[in-house]
C-alpha atoms as a PDB file:
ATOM      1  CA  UNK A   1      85.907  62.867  99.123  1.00  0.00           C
ATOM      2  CA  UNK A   2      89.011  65.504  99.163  1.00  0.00           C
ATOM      3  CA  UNK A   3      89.682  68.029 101.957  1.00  0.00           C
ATOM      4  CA  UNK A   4      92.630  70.410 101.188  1.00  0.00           C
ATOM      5  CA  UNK A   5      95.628  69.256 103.525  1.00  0.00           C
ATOM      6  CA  UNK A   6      95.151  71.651 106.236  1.00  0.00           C
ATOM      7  CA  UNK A   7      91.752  70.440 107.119  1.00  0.00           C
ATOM      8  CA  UNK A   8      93.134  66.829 107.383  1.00  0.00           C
ATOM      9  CA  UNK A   9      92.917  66.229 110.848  1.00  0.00           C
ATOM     10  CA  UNK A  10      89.318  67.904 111.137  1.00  0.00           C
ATOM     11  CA  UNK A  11      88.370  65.444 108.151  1.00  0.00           C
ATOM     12  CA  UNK A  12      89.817  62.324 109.992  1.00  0.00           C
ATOM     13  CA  UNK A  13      87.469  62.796 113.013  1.00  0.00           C
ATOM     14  CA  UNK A  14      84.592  63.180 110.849  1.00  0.00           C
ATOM     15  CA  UNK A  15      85.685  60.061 109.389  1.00  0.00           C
ATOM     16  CA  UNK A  16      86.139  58.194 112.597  1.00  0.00           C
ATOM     17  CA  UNK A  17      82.169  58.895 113.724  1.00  0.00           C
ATOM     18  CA  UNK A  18      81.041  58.485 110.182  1.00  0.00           C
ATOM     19  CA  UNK A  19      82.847  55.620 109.110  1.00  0.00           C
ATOM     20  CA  UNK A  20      84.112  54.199 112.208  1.00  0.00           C
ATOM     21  CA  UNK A  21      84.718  50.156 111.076  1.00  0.00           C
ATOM     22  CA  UNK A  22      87.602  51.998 108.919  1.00  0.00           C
ATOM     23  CA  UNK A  23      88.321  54.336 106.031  1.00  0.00           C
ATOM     24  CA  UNK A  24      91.847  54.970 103.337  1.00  0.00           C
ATOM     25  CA  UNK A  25      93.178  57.933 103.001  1.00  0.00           C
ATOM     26  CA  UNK A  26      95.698  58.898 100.202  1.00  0.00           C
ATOM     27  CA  UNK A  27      97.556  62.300  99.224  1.00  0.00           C
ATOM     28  CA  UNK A  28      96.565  63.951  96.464  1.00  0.00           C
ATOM     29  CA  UNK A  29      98.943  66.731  95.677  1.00  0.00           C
ATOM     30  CA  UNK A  30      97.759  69.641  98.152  1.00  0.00           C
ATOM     31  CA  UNK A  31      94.470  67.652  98.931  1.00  0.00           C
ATOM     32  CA  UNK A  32      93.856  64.465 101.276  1.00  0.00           C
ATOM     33  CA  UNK A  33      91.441  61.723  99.797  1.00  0.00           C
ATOM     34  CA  UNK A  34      89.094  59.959 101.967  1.00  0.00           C
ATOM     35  CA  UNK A  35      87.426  56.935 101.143  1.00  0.00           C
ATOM     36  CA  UNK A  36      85.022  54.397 103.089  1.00  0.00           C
ATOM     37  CA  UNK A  37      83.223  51.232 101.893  1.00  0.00           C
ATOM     38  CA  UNK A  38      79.812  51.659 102.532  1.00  0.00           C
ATOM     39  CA  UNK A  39      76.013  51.115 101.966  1.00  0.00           C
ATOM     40  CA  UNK A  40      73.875  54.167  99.987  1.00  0.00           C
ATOM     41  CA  UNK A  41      72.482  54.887 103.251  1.00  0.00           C
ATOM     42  CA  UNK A  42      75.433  56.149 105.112  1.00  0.00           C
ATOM     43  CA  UNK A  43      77.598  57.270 101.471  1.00  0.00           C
ATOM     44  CA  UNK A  44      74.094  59.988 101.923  1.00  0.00           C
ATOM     45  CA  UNK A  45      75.564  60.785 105.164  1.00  0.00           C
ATOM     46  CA  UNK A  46      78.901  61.268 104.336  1.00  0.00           C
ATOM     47  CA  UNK A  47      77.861  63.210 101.644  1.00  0.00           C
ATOM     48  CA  UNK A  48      75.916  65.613 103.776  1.00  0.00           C
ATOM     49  CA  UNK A  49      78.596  66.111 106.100  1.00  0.00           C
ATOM     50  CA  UNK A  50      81.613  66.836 103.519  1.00  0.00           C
ATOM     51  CA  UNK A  51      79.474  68.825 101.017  1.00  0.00           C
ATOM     52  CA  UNK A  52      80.898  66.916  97.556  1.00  0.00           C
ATOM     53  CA  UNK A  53      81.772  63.030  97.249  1.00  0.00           C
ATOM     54  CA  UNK A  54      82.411  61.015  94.719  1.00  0.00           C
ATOM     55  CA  UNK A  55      80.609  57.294  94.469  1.00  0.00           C
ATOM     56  CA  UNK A  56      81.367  54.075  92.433  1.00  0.00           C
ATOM     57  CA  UNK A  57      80.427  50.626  92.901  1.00  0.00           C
ATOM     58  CA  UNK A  58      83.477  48.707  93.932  1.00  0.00           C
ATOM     59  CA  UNK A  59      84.690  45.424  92.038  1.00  0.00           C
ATOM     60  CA  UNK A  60      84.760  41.521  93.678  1.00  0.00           C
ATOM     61  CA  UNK A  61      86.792  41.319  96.369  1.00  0.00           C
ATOM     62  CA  UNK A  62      86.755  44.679  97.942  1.00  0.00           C
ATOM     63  CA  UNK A  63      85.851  43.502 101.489  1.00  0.00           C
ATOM     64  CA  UNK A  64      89.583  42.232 101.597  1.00  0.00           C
ATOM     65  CA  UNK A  65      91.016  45.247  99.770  1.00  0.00           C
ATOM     66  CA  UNK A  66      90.703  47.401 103.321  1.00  0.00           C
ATOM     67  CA  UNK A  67      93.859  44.678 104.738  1.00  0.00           C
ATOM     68  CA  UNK A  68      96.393  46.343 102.572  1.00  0.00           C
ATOM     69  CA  UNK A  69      95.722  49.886 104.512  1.00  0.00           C
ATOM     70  CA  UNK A  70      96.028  48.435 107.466  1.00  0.00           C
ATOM     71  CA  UNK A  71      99.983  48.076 107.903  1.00  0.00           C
ATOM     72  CA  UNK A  72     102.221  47.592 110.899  1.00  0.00           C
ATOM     73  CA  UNK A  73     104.096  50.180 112.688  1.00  0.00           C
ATOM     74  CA  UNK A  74     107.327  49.928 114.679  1.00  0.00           C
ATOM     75  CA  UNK A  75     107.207  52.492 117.892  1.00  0.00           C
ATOM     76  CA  UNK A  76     109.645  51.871 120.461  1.00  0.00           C
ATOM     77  CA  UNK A  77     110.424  48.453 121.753  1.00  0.00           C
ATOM     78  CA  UNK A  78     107.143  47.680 120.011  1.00  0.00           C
ATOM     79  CA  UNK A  79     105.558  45.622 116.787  1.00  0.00           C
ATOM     80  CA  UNK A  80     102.231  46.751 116.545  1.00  0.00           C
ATOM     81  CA  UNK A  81     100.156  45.181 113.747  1.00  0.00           C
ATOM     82  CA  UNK A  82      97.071  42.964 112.603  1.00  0.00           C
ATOM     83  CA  UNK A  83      97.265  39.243 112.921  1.00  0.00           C
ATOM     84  CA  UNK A  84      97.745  38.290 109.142  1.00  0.00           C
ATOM     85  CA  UNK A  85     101.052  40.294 109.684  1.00  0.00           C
ATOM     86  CA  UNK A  86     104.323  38.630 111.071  1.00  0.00           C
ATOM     87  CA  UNK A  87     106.375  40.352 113.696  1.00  0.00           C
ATOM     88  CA  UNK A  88     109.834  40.278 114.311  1.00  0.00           C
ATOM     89  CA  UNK A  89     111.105  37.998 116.458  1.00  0.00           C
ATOM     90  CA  UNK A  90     112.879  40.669 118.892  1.00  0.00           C
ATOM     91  CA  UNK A  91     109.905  43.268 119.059  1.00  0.00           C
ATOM     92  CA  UNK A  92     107.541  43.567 121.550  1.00  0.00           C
ATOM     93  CA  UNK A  93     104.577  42.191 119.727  1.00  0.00           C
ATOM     94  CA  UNK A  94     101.016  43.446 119.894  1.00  0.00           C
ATOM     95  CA  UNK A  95      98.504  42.291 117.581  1.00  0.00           C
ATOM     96  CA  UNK A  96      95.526  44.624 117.071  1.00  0.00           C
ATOM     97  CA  UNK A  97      92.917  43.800 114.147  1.00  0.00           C
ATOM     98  CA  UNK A  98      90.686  46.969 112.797  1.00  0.00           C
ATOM     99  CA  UNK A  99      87.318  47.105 114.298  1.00  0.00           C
ATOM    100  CA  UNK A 100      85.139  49.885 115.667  1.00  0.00           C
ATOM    101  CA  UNK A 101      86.744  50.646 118.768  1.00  0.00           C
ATOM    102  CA  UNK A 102      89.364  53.557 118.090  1.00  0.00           C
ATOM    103  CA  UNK A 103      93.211  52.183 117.760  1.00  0.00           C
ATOM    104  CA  UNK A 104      94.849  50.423 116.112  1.00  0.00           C
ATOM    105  CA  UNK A 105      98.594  51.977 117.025  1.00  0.00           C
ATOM    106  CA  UNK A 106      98.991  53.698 113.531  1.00  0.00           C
ATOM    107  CA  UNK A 107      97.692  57.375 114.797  1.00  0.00           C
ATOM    108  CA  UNK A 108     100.236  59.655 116.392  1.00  0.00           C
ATOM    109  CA  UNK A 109      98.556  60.205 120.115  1.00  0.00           C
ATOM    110  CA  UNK A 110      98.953  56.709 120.729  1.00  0.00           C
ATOM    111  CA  UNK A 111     102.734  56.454 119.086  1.00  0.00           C
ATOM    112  CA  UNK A 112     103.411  58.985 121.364  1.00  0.00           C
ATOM    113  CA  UNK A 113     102.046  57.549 124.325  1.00  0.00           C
ATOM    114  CA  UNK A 114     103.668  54.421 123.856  1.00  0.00           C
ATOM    115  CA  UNK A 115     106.769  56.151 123.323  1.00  0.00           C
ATOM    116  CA  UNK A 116     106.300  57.500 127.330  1.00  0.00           C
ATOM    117  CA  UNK A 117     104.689  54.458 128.475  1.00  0.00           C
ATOM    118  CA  UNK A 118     107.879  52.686 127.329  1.00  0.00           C
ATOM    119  CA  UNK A 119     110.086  55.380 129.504  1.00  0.00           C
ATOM    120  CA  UNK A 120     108.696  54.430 132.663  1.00  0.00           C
ATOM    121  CA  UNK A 121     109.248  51.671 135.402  1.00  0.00           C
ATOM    122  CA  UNK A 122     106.104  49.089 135.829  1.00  0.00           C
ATOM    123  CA  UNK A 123     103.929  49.837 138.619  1.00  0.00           C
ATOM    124  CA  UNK A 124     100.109  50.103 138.292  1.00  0.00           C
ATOM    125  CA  UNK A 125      98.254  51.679 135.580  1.00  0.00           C
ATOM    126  CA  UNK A 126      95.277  53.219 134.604  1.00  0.00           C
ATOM    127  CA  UNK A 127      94.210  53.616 131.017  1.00  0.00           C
ATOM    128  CA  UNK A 128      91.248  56.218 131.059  1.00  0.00           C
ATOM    129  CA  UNK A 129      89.540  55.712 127.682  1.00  0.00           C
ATOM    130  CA  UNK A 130      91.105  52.459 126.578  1.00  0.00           C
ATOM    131  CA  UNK A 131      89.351  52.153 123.052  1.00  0.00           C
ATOM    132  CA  UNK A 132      90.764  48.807 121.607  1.00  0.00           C
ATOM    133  CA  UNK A 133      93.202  48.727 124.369  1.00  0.00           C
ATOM    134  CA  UNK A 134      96.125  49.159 122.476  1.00  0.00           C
ATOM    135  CA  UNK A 135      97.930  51.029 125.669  1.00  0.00           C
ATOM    136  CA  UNK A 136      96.947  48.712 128.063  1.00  0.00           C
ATOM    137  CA  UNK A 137      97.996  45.636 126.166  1.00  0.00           C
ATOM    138  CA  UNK A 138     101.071  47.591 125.673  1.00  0.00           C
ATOM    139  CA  UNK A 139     101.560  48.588 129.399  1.00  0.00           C
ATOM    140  CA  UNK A 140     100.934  44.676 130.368  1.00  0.00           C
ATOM    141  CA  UNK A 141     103.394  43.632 128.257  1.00  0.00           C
ATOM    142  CA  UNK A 142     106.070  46.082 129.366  1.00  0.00           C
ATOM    143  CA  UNK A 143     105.350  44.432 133.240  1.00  0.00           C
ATOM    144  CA  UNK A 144     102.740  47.179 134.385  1.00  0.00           C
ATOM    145  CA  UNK A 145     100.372  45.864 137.161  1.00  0.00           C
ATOM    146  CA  UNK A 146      97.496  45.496 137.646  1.00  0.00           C
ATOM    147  CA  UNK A 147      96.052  47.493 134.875  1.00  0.00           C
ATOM    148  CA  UNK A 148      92.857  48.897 134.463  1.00  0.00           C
ATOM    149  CA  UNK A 149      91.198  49.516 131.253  1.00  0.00           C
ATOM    150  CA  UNK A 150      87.722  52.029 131.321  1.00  0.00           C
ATOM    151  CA  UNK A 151      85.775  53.334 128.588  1.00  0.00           C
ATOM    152  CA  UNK A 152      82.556  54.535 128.275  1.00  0.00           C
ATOM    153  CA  UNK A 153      81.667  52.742 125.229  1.00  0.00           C
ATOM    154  CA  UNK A 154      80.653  49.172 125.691  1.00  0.00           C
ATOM    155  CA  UNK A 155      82.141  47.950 122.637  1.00  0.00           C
ATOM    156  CA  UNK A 156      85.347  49.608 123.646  1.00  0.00           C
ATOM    157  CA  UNK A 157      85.475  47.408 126.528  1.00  0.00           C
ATOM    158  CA  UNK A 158      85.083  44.222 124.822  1.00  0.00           C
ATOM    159  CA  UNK A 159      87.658  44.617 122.313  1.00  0.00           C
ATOM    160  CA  UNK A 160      89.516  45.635 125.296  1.00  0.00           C
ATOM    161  CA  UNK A 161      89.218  42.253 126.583  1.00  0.00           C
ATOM    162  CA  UNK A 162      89.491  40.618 123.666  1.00  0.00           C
ATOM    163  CA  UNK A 163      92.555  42.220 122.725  1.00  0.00           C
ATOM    164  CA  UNK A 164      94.019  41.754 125.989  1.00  0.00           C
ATOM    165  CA  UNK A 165      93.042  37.710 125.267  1.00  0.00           C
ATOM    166  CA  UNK A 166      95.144  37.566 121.742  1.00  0.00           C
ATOM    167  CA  UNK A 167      97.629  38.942 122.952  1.00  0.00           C
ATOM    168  CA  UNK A 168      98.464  36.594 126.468  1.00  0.00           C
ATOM    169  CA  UNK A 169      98.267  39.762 128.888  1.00  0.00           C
ATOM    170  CA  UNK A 170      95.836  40.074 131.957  1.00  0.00           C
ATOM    171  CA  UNK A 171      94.213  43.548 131.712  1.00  0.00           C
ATOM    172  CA  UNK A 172      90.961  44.507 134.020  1.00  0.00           C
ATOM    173  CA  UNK A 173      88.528  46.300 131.824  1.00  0.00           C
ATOM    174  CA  UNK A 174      85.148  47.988 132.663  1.00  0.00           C
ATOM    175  CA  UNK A 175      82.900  50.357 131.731  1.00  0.00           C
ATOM    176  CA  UNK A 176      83.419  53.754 133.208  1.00  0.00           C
ATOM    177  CA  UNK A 177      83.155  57.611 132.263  1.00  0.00           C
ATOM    178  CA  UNK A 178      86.464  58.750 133.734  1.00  0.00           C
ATOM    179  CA  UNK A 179      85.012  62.375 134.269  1.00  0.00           C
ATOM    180  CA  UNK A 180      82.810  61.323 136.694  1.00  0.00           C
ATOM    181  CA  UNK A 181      82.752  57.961 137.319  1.00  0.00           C
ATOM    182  CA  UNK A 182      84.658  56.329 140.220  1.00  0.00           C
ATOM    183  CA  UNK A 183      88.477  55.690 139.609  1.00  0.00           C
ATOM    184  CA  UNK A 184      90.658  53.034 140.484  1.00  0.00           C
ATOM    185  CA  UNK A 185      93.991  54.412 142.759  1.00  0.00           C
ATOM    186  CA  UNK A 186      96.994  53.661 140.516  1.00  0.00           C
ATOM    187  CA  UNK A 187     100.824  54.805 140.618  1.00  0.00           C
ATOM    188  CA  UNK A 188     100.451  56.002 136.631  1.00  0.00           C
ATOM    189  CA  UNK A 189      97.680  56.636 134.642  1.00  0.00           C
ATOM    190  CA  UNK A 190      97.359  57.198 130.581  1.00  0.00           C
ATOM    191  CA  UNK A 191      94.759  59.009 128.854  1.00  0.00           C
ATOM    192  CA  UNK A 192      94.756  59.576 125.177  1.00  0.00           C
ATOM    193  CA  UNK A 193      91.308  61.178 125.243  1.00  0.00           C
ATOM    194  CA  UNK A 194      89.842  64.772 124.899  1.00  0.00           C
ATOM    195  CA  UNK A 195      91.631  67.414 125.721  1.00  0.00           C
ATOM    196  CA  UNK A 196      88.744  68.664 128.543  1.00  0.00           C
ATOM    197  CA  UNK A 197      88.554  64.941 129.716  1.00  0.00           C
ATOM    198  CA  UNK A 198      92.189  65.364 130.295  1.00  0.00           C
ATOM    199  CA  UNK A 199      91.832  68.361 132.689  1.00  0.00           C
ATOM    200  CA  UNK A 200      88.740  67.095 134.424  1.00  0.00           C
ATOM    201  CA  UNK A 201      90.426  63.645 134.772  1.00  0.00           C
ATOM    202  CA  UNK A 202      93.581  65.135 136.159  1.00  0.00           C
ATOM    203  CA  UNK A 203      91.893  66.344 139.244  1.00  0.00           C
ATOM    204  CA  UNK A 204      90.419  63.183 140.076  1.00  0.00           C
ATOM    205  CA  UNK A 205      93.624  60.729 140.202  1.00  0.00           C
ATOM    206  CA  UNK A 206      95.905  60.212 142.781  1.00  0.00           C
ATOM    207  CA  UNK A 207      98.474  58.643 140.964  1.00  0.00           C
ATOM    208  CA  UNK A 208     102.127  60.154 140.733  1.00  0.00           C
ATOM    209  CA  UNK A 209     102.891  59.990 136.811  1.00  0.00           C
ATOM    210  CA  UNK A 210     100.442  61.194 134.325  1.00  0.00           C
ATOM    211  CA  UNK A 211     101.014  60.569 130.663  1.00  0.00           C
ATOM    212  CA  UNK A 212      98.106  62.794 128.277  1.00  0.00           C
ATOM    213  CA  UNK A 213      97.412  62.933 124.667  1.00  0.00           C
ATOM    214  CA  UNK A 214      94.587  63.456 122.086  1.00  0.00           C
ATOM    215  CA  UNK A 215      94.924  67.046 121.432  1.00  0.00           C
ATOM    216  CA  UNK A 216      97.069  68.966 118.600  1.00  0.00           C
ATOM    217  CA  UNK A 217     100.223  70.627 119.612  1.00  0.00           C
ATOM    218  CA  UNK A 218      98.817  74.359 120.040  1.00  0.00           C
ATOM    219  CA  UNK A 219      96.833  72.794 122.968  1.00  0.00           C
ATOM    220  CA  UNK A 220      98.122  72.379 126.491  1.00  0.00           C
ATOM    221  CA  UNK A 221      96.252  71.121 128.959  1.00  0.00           C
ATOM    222  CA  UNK A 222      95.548  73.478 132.015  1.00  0.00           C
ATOM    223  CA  UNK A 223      95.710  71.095 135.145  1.00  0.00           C
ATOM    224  CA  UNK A 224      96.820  71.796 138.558  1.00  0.00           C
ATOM    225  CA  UNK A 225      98.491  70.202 140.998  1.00  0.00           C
ATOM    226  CA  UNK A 226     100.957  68.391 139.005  1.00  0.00           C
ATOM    227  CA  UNK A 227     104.201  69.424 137.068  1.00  0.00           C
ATOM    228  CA  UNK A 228     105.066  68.990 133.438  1.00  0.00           C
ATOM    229  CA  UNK A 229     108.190  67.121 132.432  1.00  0.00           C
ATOM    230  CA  UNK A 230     108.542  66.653 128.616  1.00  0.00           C
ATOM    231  CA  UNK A 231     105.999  67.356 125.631  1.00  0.00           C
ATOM    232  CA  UNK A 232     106.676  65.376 122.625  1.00  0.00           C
ATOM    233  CA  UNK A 233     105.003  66.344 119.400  1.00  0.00           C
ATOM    234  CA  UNK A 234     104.145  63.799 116.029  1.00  0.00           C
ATOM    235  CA  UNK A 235     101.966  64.865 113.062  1.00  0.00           C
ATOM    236  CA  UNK A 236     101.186  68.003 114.664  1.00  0.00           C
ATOM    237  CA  UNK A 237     100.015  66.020 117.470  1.00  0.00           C
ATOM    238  CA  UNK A 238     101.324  66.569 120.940  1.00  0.00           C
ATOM    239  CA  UNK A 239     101.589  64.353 124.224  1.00  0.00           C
ATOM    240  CA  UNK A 240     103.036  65.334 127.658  1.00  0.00           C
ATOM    241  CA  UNK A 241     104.155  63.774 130.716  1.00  0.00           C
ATOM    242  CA  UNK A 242     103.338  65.096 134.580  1.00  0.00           C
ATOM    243  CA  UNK A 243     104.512  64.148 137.521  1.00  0.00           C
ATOM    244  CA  UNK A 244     102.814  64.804 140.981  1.00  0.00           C
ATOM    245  CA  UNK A 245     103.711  68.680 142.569  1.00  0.00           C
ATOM    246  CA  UNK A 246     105.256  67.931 146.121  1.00  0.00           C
END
């Protein structure tokens, strides 16, 4: 299916509940093309929720054509990238395979928050919405400790852990809806999550440095109690630092 270029980021997070074990996307002059490997079932669905699609049966071999998408990305100190990739042997590696939990390092909220992450001195850490637990792999690896990893999704949790597993870290991961659900106390929490998770969450830590993303640059999160030090912005995507008022 095409989307004109404007609507791209709308059209990704349709993507990501419709297709969510992975989709390409190509520009086509002032349009975006989005394309998922799927069953009739589900190409119906897809269909239904973008209006007009185009289907064709796919040759042999197409369940390994989805690799070639899937490339690594440099951010910071790190190498971020699936295991049939090589990383350099002075990068921070973390090795994330696609799956169904949301993450994989390539999308701009987490660049960003990586970026910060990377900024500040190890203490402990809460991830709030860990998905494959990209950050907290990240944050383990950089010396933060302990770190928590919650999700509400179960599956997010156990890629969590697995990922945590590949990669040599120790990360504590649980189930947990960080709106309302007990926290752990922390000195730092991340959340790239909703932009209304991120204000409810806000007034429920008690940490001192809050790093946020998930929302597009014209939103800022109203949260009290804390002060904003630096925005950074990628792909029209925005993340921002806080740091505990008084």
């Amino acid at each position: 299916m095409r989307v004109p270029l404007e609507r791209a980021e709308e059209a990704r997070a349709l993507m990501l509940d419709l297709a969510p074990e992975g989709f390409e996307e190509r520009e086509r002059g002032a349009e975006l093309e989005l394309a998922a490997y799927t069953n009739a079932h589900a190409g119906s669905r897809i269909a239904r929720a973008f209006g007009t699609t185009h289907e064709e049966e796919v040759p042999p071999g197409w369940a390994d054509r989805w690799r070639s998408f899937h490339r690594p990305v440099a951010v910071g100190p790190f190498w971020i990238g699936p295991s049939w990739e090589g990383a350099p042997p002075d990068a921070l590696a973390i090795v994330v395979d696609p799956g169904l939990a949301f993450g994989t390092g390539a999308h701009a909220t987490t660049r960003l928050c990586l970026e910060l992450l990377a900024e500040i001195r190890p203490c402990s850490l809460l991830d709030a919405g860990c998905g494959s637990g990209v950050l907290s792999v990240a944050a383990a690896k950089l010396g933060f400790d302990p770190v928590h990893a919650l999700d509400d999704d179960p599956f997010a949790v156990r890629t969590t852990i697995a990922n945590a597993a590949a990669n040599s870290v120790r990360v504590g991961a649980r189930r947990a809806d960080v709106t309302t659900d007990e926290l752990p106390d922390t000195d730092a929490v991340v959340a790239n999550i909703a932009l209304h998770a991120v204000e409810t969450l806000a007034s429920r830590v008690r940490a001192t440095t809050l790093v946020t993303s998930g929302y597009l640059r014209s939103d800022e999160p109203r949260i009290d109690a804390w002060t904003h030090v630096e925005r950074r912005v990628l792909d029209e995507w925005a993340a921002d630092r806080y740091e505990r008022s008084g």
